[in-house]
Protein backbone atom coordinates (compact mmCIF):
# COMPACT_ATOMS: atom_id res chain seq x y z
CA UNK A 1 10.60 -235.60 110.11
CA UNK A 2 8.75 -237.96 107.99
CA UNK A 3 9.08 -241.12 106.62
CA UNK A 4 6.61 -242.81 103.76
CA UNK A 5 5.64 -246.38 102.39
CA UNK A 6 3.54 -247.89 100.39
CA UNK A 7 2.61 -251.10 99.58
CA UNK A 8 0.15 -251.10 96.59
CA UNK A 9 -0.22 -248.60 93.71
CA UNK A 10 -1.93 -246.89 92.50
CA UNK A 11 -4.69 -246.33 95.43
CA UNK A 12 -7.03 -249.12 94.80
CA UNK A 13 -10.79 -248.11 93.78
CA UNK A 14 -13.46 -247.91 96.35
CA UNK A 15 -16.01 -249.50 94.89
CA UNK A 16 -18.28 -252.87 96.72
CA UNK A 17 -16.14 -255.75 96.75
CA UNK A 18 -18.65 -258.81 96.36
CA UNK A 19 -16.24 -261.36 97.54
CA UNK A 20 -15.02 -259.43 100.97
CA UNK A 21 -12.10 -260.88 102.42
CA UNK A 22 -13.97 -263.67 105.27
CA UNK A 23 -11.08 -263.31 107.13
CA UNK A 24 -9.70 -259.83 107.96
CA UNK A 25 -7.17 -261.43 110.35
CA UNK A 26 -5.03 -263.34 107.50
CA UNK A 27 -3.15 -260.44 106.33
CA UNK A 28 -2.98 -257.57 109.04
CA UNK A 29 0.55 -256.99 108.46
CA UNK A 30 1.96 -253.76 107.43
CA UNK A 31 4.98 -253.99 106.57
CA UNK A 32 7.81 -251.77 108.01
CA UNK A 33 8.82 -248.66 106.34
CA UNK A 34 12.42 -247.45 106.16
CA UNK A 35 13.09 -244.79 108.74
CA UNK A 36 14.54 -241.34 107.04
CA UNK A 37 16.93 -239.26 109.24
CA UNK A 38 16.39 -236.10 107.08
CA UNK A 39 13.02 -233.37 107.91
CA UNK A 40 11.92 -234.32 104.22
CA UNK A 41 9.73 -237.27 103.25
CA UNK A 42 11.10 -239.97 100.77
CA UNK A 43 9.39 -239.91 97.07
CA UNK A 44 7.61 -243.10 96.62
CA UNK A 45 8.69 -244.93 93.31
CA UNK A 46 5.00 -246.90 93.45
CA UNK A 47 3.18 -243.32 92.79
CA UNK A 48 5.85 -242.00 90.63
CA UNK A 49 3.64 -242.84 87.89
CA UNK A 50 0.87 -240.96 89.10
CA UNK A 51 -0.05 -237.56 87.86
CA UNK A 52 0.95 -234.60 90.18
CA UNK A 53 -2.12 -232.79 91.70
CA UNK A 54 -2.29 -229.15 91.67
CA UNK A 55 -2.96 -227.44 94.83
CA UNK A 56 -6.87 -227.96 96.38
CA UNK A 57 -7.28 -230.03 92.49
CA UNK A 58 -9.08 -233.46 92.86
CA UNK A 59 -7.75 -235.93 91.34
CA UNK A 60 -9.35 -239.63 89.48
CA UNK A 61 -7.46 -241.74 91.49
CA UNK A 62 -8.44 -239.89 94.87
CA UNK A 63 -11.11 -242.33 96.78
CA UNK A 64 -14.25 -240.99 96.12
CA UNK A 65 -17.26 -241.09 98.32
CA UNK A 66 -20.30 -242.84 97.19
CA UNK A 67 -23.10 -242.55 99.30
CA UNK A 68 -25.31 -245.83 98.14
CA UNK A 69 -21.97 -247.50 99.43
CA UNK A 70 -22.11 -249.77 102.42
CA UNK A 71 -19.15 -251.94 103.69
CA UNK A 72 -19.34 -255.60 103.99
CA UNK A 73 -20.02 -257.09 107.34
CA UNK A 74 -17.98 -259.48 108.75
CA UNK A 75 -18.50 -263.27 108.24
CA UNK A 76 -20.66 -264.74 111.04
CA UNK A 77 -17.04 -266.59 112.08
CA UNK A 78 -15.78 -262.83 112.76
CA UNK A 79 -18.80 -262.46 115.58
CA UNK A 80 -17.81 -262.18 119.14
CA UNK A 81 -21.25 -262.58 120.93
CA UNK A 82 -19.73 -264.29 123.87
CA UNK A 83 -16.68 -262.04 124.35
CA UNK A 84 -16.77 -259.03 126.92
CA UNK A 85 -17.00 -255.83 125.35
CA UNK A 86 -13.85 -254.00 124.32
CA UNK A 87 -12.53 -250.97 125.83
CA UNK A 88 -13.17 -247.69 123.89
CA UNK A 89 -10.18 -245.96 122.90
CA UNK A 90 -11.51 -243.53 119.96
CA UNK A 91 -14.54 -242.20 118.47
CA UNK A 92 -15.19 -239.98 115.50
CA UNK A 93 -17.95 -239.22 113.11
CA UNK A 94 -17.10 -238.93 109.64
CA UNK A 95 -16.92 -236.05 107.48
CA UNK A 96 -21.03 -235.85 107.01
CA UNK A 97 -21.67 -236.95 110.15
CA UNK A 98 -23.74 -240.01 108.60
CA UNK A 99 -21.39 -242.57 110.41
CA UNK A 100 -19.14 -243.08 112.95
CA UNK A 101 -15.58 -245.40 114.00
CA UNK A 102 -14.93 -246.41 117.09
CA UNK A 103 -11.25 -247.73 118.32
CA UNK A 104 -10.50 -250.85 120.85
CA UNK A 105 -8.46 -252.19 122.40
CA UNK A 106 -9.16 -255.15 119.76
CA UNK A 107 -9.87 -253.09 117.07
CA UNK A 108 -11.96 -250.98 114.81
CA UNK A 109 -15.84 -250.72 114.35
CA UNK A 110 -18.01 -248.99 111.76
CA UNK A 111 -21.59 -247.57 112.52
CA UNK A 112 -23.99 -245.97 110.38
CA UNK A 113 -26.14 -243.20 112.55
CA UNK A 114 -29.79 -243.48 111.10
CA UNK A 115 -31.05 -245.90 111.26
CA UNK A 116 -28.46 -247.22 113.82
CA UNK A 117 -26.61 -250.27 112.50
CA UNK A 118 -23.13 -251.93 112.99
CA UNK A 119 -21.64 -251.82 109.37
CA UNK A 120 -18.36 -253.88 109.91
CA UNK A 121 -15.75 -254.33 112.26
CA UNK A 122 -12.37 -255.52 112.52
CA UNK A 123 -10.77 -257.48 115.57
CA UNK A 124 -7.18 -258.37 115.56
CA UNK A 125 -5.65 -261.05 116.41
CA UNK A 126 -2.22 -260.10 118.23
CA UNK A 127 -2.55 -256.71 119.75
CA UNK A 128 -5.20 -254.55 118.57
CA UNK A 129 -5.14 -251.44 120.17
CA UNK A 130 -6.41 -248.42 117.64
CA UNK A 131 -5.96 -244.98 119.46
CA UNK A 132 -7.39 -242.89 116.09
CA UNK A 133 -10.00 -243.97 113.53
CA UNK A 134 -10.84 -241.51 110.65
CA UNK A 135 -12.65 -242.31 107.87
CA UNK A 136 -12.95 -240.87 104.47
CA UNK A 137 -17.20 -240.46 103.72
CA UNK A 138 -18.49 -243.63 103.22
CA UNK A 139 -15.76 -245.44 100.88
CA UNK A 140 -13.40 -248.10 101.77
CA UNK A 141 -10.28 -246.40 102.72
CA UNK A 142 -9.47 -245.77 106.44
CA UNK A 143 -6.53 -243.76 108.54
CA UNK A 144 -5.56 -245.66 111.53
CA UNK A 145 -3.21 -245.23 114.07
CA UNK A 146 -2.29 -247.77 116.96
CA UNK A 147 -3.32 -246.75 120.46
CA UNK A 148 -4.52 -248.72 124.09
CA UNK A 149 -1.46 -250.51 126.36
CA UNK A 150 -1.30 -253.26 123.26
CA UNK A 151 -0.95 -251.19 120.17
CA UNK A 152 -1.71 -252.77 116.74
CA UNK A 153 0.61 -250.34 115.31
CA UNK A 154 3.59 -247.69 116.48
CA UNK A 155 1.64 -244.82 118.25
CA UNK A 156 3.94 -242.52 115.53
CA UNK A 157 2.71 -243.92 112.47
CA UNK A 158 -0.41 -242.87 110.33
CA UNK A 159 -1.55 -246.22 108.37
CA UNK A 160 -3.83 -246.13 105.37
CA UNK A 161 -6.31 -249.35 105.52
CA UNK A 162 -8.08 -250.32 102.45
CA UNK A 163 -10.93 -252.67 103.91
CA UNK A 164 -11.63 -254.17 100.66
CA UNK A 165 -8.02 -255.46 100.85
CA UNK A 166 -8.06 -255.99 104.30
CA UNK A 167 -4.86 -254.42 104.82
CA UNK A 168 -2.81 -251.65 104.82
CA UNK A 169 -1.77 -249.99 102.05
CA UNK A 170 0.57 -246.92 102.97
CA UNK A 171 2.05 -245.62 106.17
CA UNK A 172 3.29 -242.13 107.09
CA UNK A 173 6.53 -242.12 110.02
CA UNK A 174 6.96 -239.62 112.62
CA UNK A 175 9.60 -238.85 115.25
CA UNK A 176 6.83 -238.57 117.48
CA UNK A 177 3.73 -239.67 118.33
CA UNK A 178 0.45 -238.68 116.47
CA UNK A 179 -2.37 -236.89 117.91
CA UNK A 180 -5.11 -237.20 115.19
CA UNK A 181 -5.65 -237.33 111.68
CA UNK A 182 -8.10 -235.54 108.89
CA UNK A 183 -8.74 -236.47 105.48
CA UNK A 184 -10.23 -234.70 102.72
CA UNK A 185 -10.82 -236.26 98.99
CA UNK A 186 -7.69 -234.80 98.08
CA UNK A 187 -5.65 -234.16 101.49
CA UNK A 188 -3.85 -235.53 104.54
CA UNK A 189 -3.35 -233.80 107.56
CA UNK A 190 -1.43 -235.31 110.53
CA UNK A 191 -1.41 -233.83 113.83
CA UNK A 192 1.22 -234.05 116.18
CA UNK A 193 2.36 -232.42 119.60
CA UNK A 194 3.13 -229.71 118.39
CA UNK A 195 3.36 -229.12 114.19
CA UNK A 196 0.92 -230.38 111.30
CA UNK A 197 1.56 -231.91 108.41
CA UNK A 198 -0.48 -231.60 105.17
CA UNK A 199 0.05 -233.83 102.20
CA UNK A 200 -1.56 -234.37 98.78
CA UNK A 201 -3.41 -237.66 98.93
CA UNK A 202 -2.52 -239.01 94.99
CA UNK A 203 1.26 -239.55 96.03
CA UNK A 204 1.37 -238.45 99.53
CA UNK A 205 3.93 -235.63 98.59
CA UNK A 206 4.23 -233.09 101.74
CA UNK A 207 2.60 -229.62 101.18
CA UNK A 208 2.96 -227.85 104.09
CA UNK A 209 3.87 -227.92 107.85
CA UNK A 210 2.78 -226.22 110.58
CA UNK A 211 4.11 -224.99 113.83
CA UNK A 212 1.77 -224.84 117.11
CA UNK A 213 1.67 -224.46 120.48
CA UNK A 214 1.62 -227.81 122.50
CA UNK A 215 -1.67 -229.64 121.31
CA UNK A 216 -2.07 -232.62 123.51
CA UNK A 217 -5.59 -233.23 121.90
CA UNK A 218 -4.74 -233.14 118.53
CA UNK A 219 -6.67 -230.07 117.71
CA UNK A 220 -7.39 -229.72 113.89
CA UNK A 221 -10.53 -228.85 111.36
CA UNK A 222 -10.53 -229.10 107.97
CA UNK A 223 -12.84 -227.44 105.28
CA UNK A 224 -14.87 -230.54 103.55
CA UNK A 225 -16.86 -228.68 100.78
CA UNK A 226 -16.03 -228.91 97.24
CA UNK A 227 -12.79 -226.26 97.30
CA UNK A 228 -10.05 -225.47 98.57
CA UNK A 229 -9.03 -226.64 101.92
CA UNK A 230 -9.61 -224.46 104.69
CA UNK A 231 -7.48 -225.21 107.90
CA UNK A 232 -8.07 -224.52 111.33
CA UNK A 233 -5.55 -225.47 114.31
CA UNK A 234 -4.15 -223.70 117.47
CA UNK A 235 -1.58 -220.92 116.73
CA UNK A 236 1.75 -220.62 119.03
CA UNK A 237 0.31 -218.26 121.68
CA UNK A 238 -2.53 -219.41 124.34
CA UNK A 239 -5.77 -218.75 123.34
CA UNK A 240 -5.05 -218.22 119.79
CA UNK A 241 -6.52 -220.05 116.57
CA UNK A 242 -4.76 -219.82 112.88
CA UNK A 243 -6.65 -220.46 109.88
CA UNK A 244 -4.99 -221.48 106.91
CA UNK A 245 -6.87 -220.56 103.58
CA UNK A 246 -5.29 -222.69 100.88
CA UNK A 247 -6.76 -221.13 97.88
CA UNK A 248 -5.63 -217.86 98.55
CA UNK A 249 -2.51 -218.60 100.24
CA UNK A 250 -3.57 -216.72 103.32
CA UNK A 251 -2.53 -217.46 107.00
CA UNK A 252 -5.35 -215.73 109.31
CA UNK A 253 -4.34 -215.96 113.43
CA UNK A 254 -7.17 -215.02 115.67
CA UNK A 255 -7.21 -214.30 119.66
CA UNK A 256 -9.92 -215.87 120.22
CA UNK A 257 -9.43 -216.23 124.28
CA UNK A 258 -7.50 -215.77 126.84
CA UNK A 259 -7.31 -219.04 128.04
CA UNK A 260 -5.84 -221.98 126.39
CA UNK A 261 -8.01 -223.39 123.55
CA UNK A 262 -10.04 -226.17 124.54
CA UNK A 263 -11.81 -227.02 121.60
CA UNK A 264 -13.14 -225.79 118.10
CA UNK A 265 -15.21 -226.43 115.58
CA UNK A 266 -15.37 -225.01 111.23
CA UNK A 267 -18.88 -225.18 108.72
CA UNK A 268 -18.47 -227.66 105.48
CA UNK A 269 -17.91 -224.49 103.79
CA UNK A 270 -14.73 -223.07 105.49
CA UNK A 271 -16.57 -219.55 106.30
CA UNK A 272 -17.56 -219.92 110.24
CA UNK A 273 -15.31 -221.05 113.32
CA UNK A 274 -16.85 -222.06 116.44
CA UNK A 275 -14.39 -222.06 119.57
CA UNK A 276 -13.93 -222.36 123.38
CA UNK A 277 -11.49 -222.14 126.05
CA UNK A 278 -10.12 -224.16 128.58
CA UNK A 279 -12.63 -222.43 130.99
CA UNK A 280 -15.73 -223.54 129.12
CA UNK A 281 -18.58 -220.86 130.03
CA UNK A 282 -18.52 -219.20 126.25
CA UNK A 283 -18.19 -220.50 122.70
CA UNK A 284 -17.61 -217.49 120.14
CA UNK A 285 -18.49 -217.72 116.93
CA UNK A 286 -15.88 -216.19 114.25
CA UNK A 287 -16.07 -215.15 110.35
CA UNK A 288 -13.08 -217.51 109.67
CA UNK A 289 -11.87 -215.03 106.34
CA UNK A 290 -11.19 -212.06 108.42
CA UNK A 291 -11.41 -213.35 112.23
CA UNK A 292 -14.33 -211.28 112.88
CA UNK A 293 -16.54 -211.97 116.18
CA UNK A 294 -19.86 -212.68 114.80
CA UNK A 295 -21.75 -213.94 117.94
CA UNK A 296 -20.97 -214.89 121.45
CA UNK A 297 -23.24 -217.55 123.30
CA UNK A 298 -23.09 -218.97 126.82
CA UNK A 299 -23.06 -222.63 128.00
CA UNK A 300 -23.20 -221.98 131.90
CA UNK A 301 -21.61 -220.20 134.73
CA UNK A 302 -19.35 -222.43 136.13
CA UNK A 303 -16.26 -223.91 134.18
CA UNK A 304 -16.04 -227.04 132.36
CA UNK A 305 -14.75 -229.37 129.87
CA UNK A 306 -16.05 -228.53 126.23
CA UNK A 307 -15.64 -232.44 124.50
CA UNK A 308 -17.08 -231.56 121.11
CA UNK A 309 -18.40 -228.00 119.05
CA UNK A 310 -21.00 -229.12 115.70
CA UNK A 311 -22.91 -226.80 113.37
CA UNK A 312 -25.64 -227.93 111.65
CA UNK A 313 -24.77 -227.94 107.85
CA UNK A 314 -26.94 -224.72 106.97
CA UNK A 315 -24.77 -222.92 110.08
CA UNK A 316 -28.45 -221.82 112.10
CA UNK A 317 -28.03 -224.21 114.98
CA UNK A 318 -24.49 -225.42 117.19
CA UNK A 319 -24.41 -228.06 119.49
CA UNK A 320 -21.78 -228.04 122.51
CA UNK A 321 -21.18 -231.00 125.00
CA UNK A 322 -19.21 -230.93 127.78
CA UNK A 323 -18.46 -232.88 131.25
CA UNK A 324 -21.33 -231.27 132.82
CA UNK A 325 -23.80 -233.80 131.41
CA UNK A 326 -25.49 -231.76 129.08
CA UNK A 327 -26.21 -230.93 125.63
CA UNK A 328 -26.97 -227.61 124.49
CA UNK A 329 -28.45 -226.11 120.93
CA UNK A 330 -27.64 -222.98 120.18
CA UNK A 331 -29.60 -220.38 117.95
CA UNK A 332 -26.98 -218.82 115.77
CA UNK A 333 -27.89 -215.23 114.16
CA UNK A 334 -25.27 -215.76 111.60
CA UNK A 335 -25.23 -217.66 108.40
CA UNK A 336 -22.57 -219.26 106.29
CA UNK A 337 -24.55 -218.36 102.93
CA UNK A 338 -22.73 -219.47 99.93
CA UNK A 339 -19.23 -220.08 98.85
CA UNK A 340 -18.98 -217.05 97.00
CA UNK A 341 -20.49 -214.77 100.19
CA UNK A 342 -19.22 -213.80 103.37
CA UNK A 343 -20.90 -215.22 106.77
CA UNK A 344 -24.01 -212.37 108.00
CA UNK A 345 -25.21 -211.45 111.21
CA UNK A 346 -29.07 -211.45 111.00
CA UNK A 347 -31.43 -210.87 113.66
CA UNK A 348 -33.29 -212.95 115.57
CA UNK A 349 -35.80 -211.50 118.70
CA UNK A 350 -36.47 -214.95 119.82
CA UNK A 351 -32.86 -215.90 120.82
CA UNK A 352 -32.81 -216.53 124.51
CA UNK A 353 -31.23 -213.72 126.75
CA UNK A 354 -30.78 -213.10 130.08
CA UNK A 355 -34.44 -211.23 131.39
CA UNK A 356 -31.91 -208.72 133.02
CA UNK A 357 -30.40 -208.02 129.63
CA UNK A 358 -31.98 -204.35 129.32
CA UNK A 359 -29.78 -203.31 132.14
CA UNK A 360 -26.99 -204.98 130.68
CA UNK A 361 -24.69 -201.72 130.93
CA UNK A 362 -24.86 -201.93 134.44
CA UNK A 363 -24.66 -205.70 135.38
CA UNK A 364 -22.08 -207.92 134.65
CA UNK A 365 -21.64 -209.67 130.67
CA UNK A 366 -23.30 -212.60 132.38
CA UNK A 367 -26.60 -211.05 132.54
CA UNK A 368 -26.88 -210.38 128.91
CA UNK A 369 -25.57 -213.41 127.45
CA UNK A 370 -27.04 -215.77 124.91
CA UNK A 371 -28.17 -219.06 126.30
CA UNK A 372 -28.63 -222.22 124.23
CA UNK A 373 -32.25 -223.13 122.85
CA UNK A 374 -32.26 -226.63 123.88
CA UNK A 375 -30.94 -228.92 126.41
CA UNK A 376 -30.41 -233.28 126.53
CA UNK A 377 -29.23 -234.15 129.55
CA UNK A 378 -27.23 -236.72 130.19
CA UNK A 379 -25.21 -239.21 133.04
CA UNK A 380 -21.97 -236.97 133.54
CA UNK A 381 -18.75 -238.47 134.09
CA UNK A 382 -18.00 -239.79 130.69
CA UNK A 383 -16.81 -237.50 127.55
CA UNK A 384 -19.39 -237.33 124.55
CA UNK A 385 -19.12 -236.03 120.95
CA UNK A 386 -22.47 -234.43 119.26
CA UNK A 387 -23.10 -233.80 115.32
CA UNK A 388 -26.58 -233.09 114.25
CA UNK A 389 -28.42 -235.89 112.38
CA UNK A 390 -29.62 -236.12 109.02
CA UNK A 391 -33.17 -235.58 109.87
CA UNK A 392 -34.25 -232.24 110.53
CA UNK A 393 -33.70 -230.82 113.81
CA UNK A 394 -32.05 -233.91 115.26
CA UNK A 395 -28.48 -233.95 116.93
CA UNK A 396 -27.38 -237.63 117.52
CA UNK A 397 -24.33 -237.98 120.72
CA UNK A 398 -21.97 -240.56 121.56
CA UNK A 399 -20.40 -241.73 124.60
CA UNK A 400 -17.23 -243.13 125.79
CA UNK A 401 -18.75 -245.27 127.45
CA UNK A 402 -20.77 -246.87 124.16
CA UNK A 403 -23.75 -245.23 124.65
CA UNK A 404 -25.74 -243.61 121.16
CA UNK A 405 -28.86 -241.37 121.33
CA UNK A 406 -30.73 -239.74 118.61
CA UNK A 407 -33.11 -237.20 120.03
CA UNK A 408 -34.72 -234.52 118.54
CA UNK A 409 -35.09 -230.65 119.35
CA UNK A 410 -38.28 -227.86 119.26
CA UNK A 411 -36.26 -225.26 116.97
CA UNK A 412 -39.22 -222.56 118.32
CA UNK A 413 -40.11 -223.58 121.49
CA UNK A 414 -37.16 -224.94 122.79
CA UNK A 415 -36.41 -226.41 126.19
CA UNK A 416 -35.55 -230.76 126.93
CA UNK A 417 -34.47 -232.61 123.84
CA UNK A 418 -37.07 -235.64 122.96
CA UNK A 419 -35.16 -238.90 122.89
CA UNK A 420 -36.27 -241.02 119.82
CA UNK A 421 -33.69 -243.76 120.12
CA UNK A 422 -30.62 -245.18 122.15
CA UNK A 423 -28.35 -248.35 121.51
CA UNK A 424 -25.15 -249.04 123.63
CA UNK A 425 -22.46 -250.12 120.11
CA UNK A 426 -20.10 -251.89 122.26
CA UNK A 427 -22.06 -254.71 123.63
CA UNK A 428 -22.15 -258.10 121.64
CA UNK A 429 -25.98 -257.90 120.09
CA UNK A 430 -24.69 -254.65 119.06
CA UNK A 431 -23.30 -256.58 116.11
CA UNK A 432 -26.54 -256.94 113.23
């Protein structure tokens, strides 16, 4: 199913390059891998020399994040001040939700979220297009997969970029096109129509694959804490979830509706699983061990497109955005505690219900449901993602349409966020 180059070894270090390539365009050439007829990936003779991780084991030569880390920007030569703006094909934060990519139709862009700042980008010269941008922390090494009407590369290849090299290093095949892509420290997971791949990120040696239903989106979370990988994609009936735990070698599938899975969300930890339907009116919050229903909250009445699930890493609040134009904070009664613990339901009086609740026996489910704390609203019509910022009790969104805000919510009184900032990253003077 797969095929696999690579074109240095071992994986280079990410550590600050002082002399940065000045010109990213000189060597954006990848190199074409030979295609393998068979299901099984070809061992690569440039990481034969690498020791074999165990399972959910880290590794030295795994790219490590280091947070004081911050990736060259490009020459002023690179600047495009007087261009149009690209077209946005991706965005993503990364794992801590400290930065974000963004994909063109030129393309790739890094951000860093507070303070707001372009870190680098990357233009192309001859095509461009990136579909999927995932990033690995902070360091230097990227996934990136070709996307837009002028691809940069094949739409069914993952590519591994090291920016201090300007180029890619490694590729990963498929019969098909790819949907997404997750990395851990010590994992890669590849997500296509309809099965995932996992493999180890030393040597790129497959670990596992996955069957699903169809899974246009590309549906896929990943534990990031220090651990074993925890897995979370669509199962092979509608409205079901399966969670993989790795360190146990358990497979846990959950009916979590019963409408097609729209969207989902998993804590750093591996131990809750936010998730919503197609319909959009309820997010349910799940002990991800056992597939118990911990909590059930509300977003609205009506149906609607659920773009993006967050929790906040100490699992009390979860953000949902969605095409109705708004932004919602929810309280959540249940906490992901340690690694050793299992998630607990704890009470809360102040978590808004319906004022018809005390009848609720009698009225519909509606009329007792959980609604969120607080709201941002924003222009509908174009998809945003949300994460919650590093400062307390901030959730930062992005738009599809370039747009950044940073706005901050009353965890006790509730009600309209407070906007503290806004930038659109695509423009020109976007570019520090």
């Amino acid at each position: 199913m797969a095929t696999l180059s690579a074109y240095s070894s071992p994986w280079p270090e990410p550590t600050p390059d002082p002399n940065p390539n000045p010109n990213p365009n000189s060597n954006t050439s990848c190199g074409v891998s030979s295609e393998d007829q068979t299901d099984q990936p070809q061992s690569l003779e440039s990481f034969s020399s690498m020791p074999q991780d165990e399972p959910d084991s880290f590794s030295p030569s795994i790219p490590k994040s280091n947070p004081n880390y911050q990736m060259p920007l490009p020459s002023p030569a690179e600047s495009t001040s007087s261009s149009p703006p690209p077209t946005l094909l991706h965005i993503s934060f990364n794992q801590d939700h400290g930065c974000f990519a963004a994909g063109t139709d030129h393309g790739f862009r890094i951000y860093n979220c507070d303070p707001f700042r372009e870190i680098f980008r990357r233009d192309f010269e001859r095509g461009g297009g990136i579909g999927v941008v995932e990033m690995l922390f902070r360091c230097n090494i990227l996934a990136l997969v070709g996307g837009g009407p002028d691809p940069q590369y094949p739409l069914n290849k993952v590519m591994i970029w090291d920016d201090h090299q300007s180029r890619c290093i490694g590729e990963l095949s498929f019969r098909s096109e790819v949907r997404s892509v997750k990395l851990r420290r010590d994992r890669i997971i590849v997500v296509l129509e309809q099965k995932i791949f996992v493999y180890n990120f030393a040597d790129l040696k497959l670990l596992h694959q996955i069957e699903t239903i169809a899974n246009p989106k590309g549906l896929c979370a990943v534990s990031q804490g220090v651990g074993s990988l925890v897995l979370v994609c669509p199962g092979l009936q509608k409205g079901q979830v399966r969670v993989e735990h790795y360190a146990s070698k358990r497979t846990k599938f959950i009916m979590a509706h019963d409408s097609r899975i729209a969207c989902f969300a998993l804590t750093q930890d591996g131990q809750l699983l936010a998730t919503s339907s197609t319909k959009g009116t309820l997010v349910r919050i799940f002990n991800a061990l056992d597939g118990t229903l911990l909590q059930e909250v509300r977003r609205g009445a009506d149906r609607a497109e659920i773009y993006s699930l967050a929790f906040s890493s100490n699992a009390q609040w979860l953000a949902v955005s969605s095409d109705k134009g708004t932004v919602h904070v929810f309280n959540l009664k249940v906490n992901s505690g340690s690694a050793r613990s299992e998630p607990r339901i704890t009470s809360d009086p102040t978590l808004p219900t319906s004022s018809l609740s005390f009848i609720k026996g009698v009225l519909p489910k509606y009329f007792s449901s959980e609604w969120s704390v607080a709201q941002f609203r924003l222009v509908e019509g174009s998809p945003y993602i949300v994460a919650f910022g590093h400062q307390k009790n901030t959730v930062v969104i992005l738009g599809m349409d370039g747009s950044f805000y940073r706005c901050q919510f009353d965890p006790v009184n509730g009600g309209e966020m407070t906007q503290l900032e806004y930038n659109n990253f695509l423009k020109p003077e976007a570019a520090f």
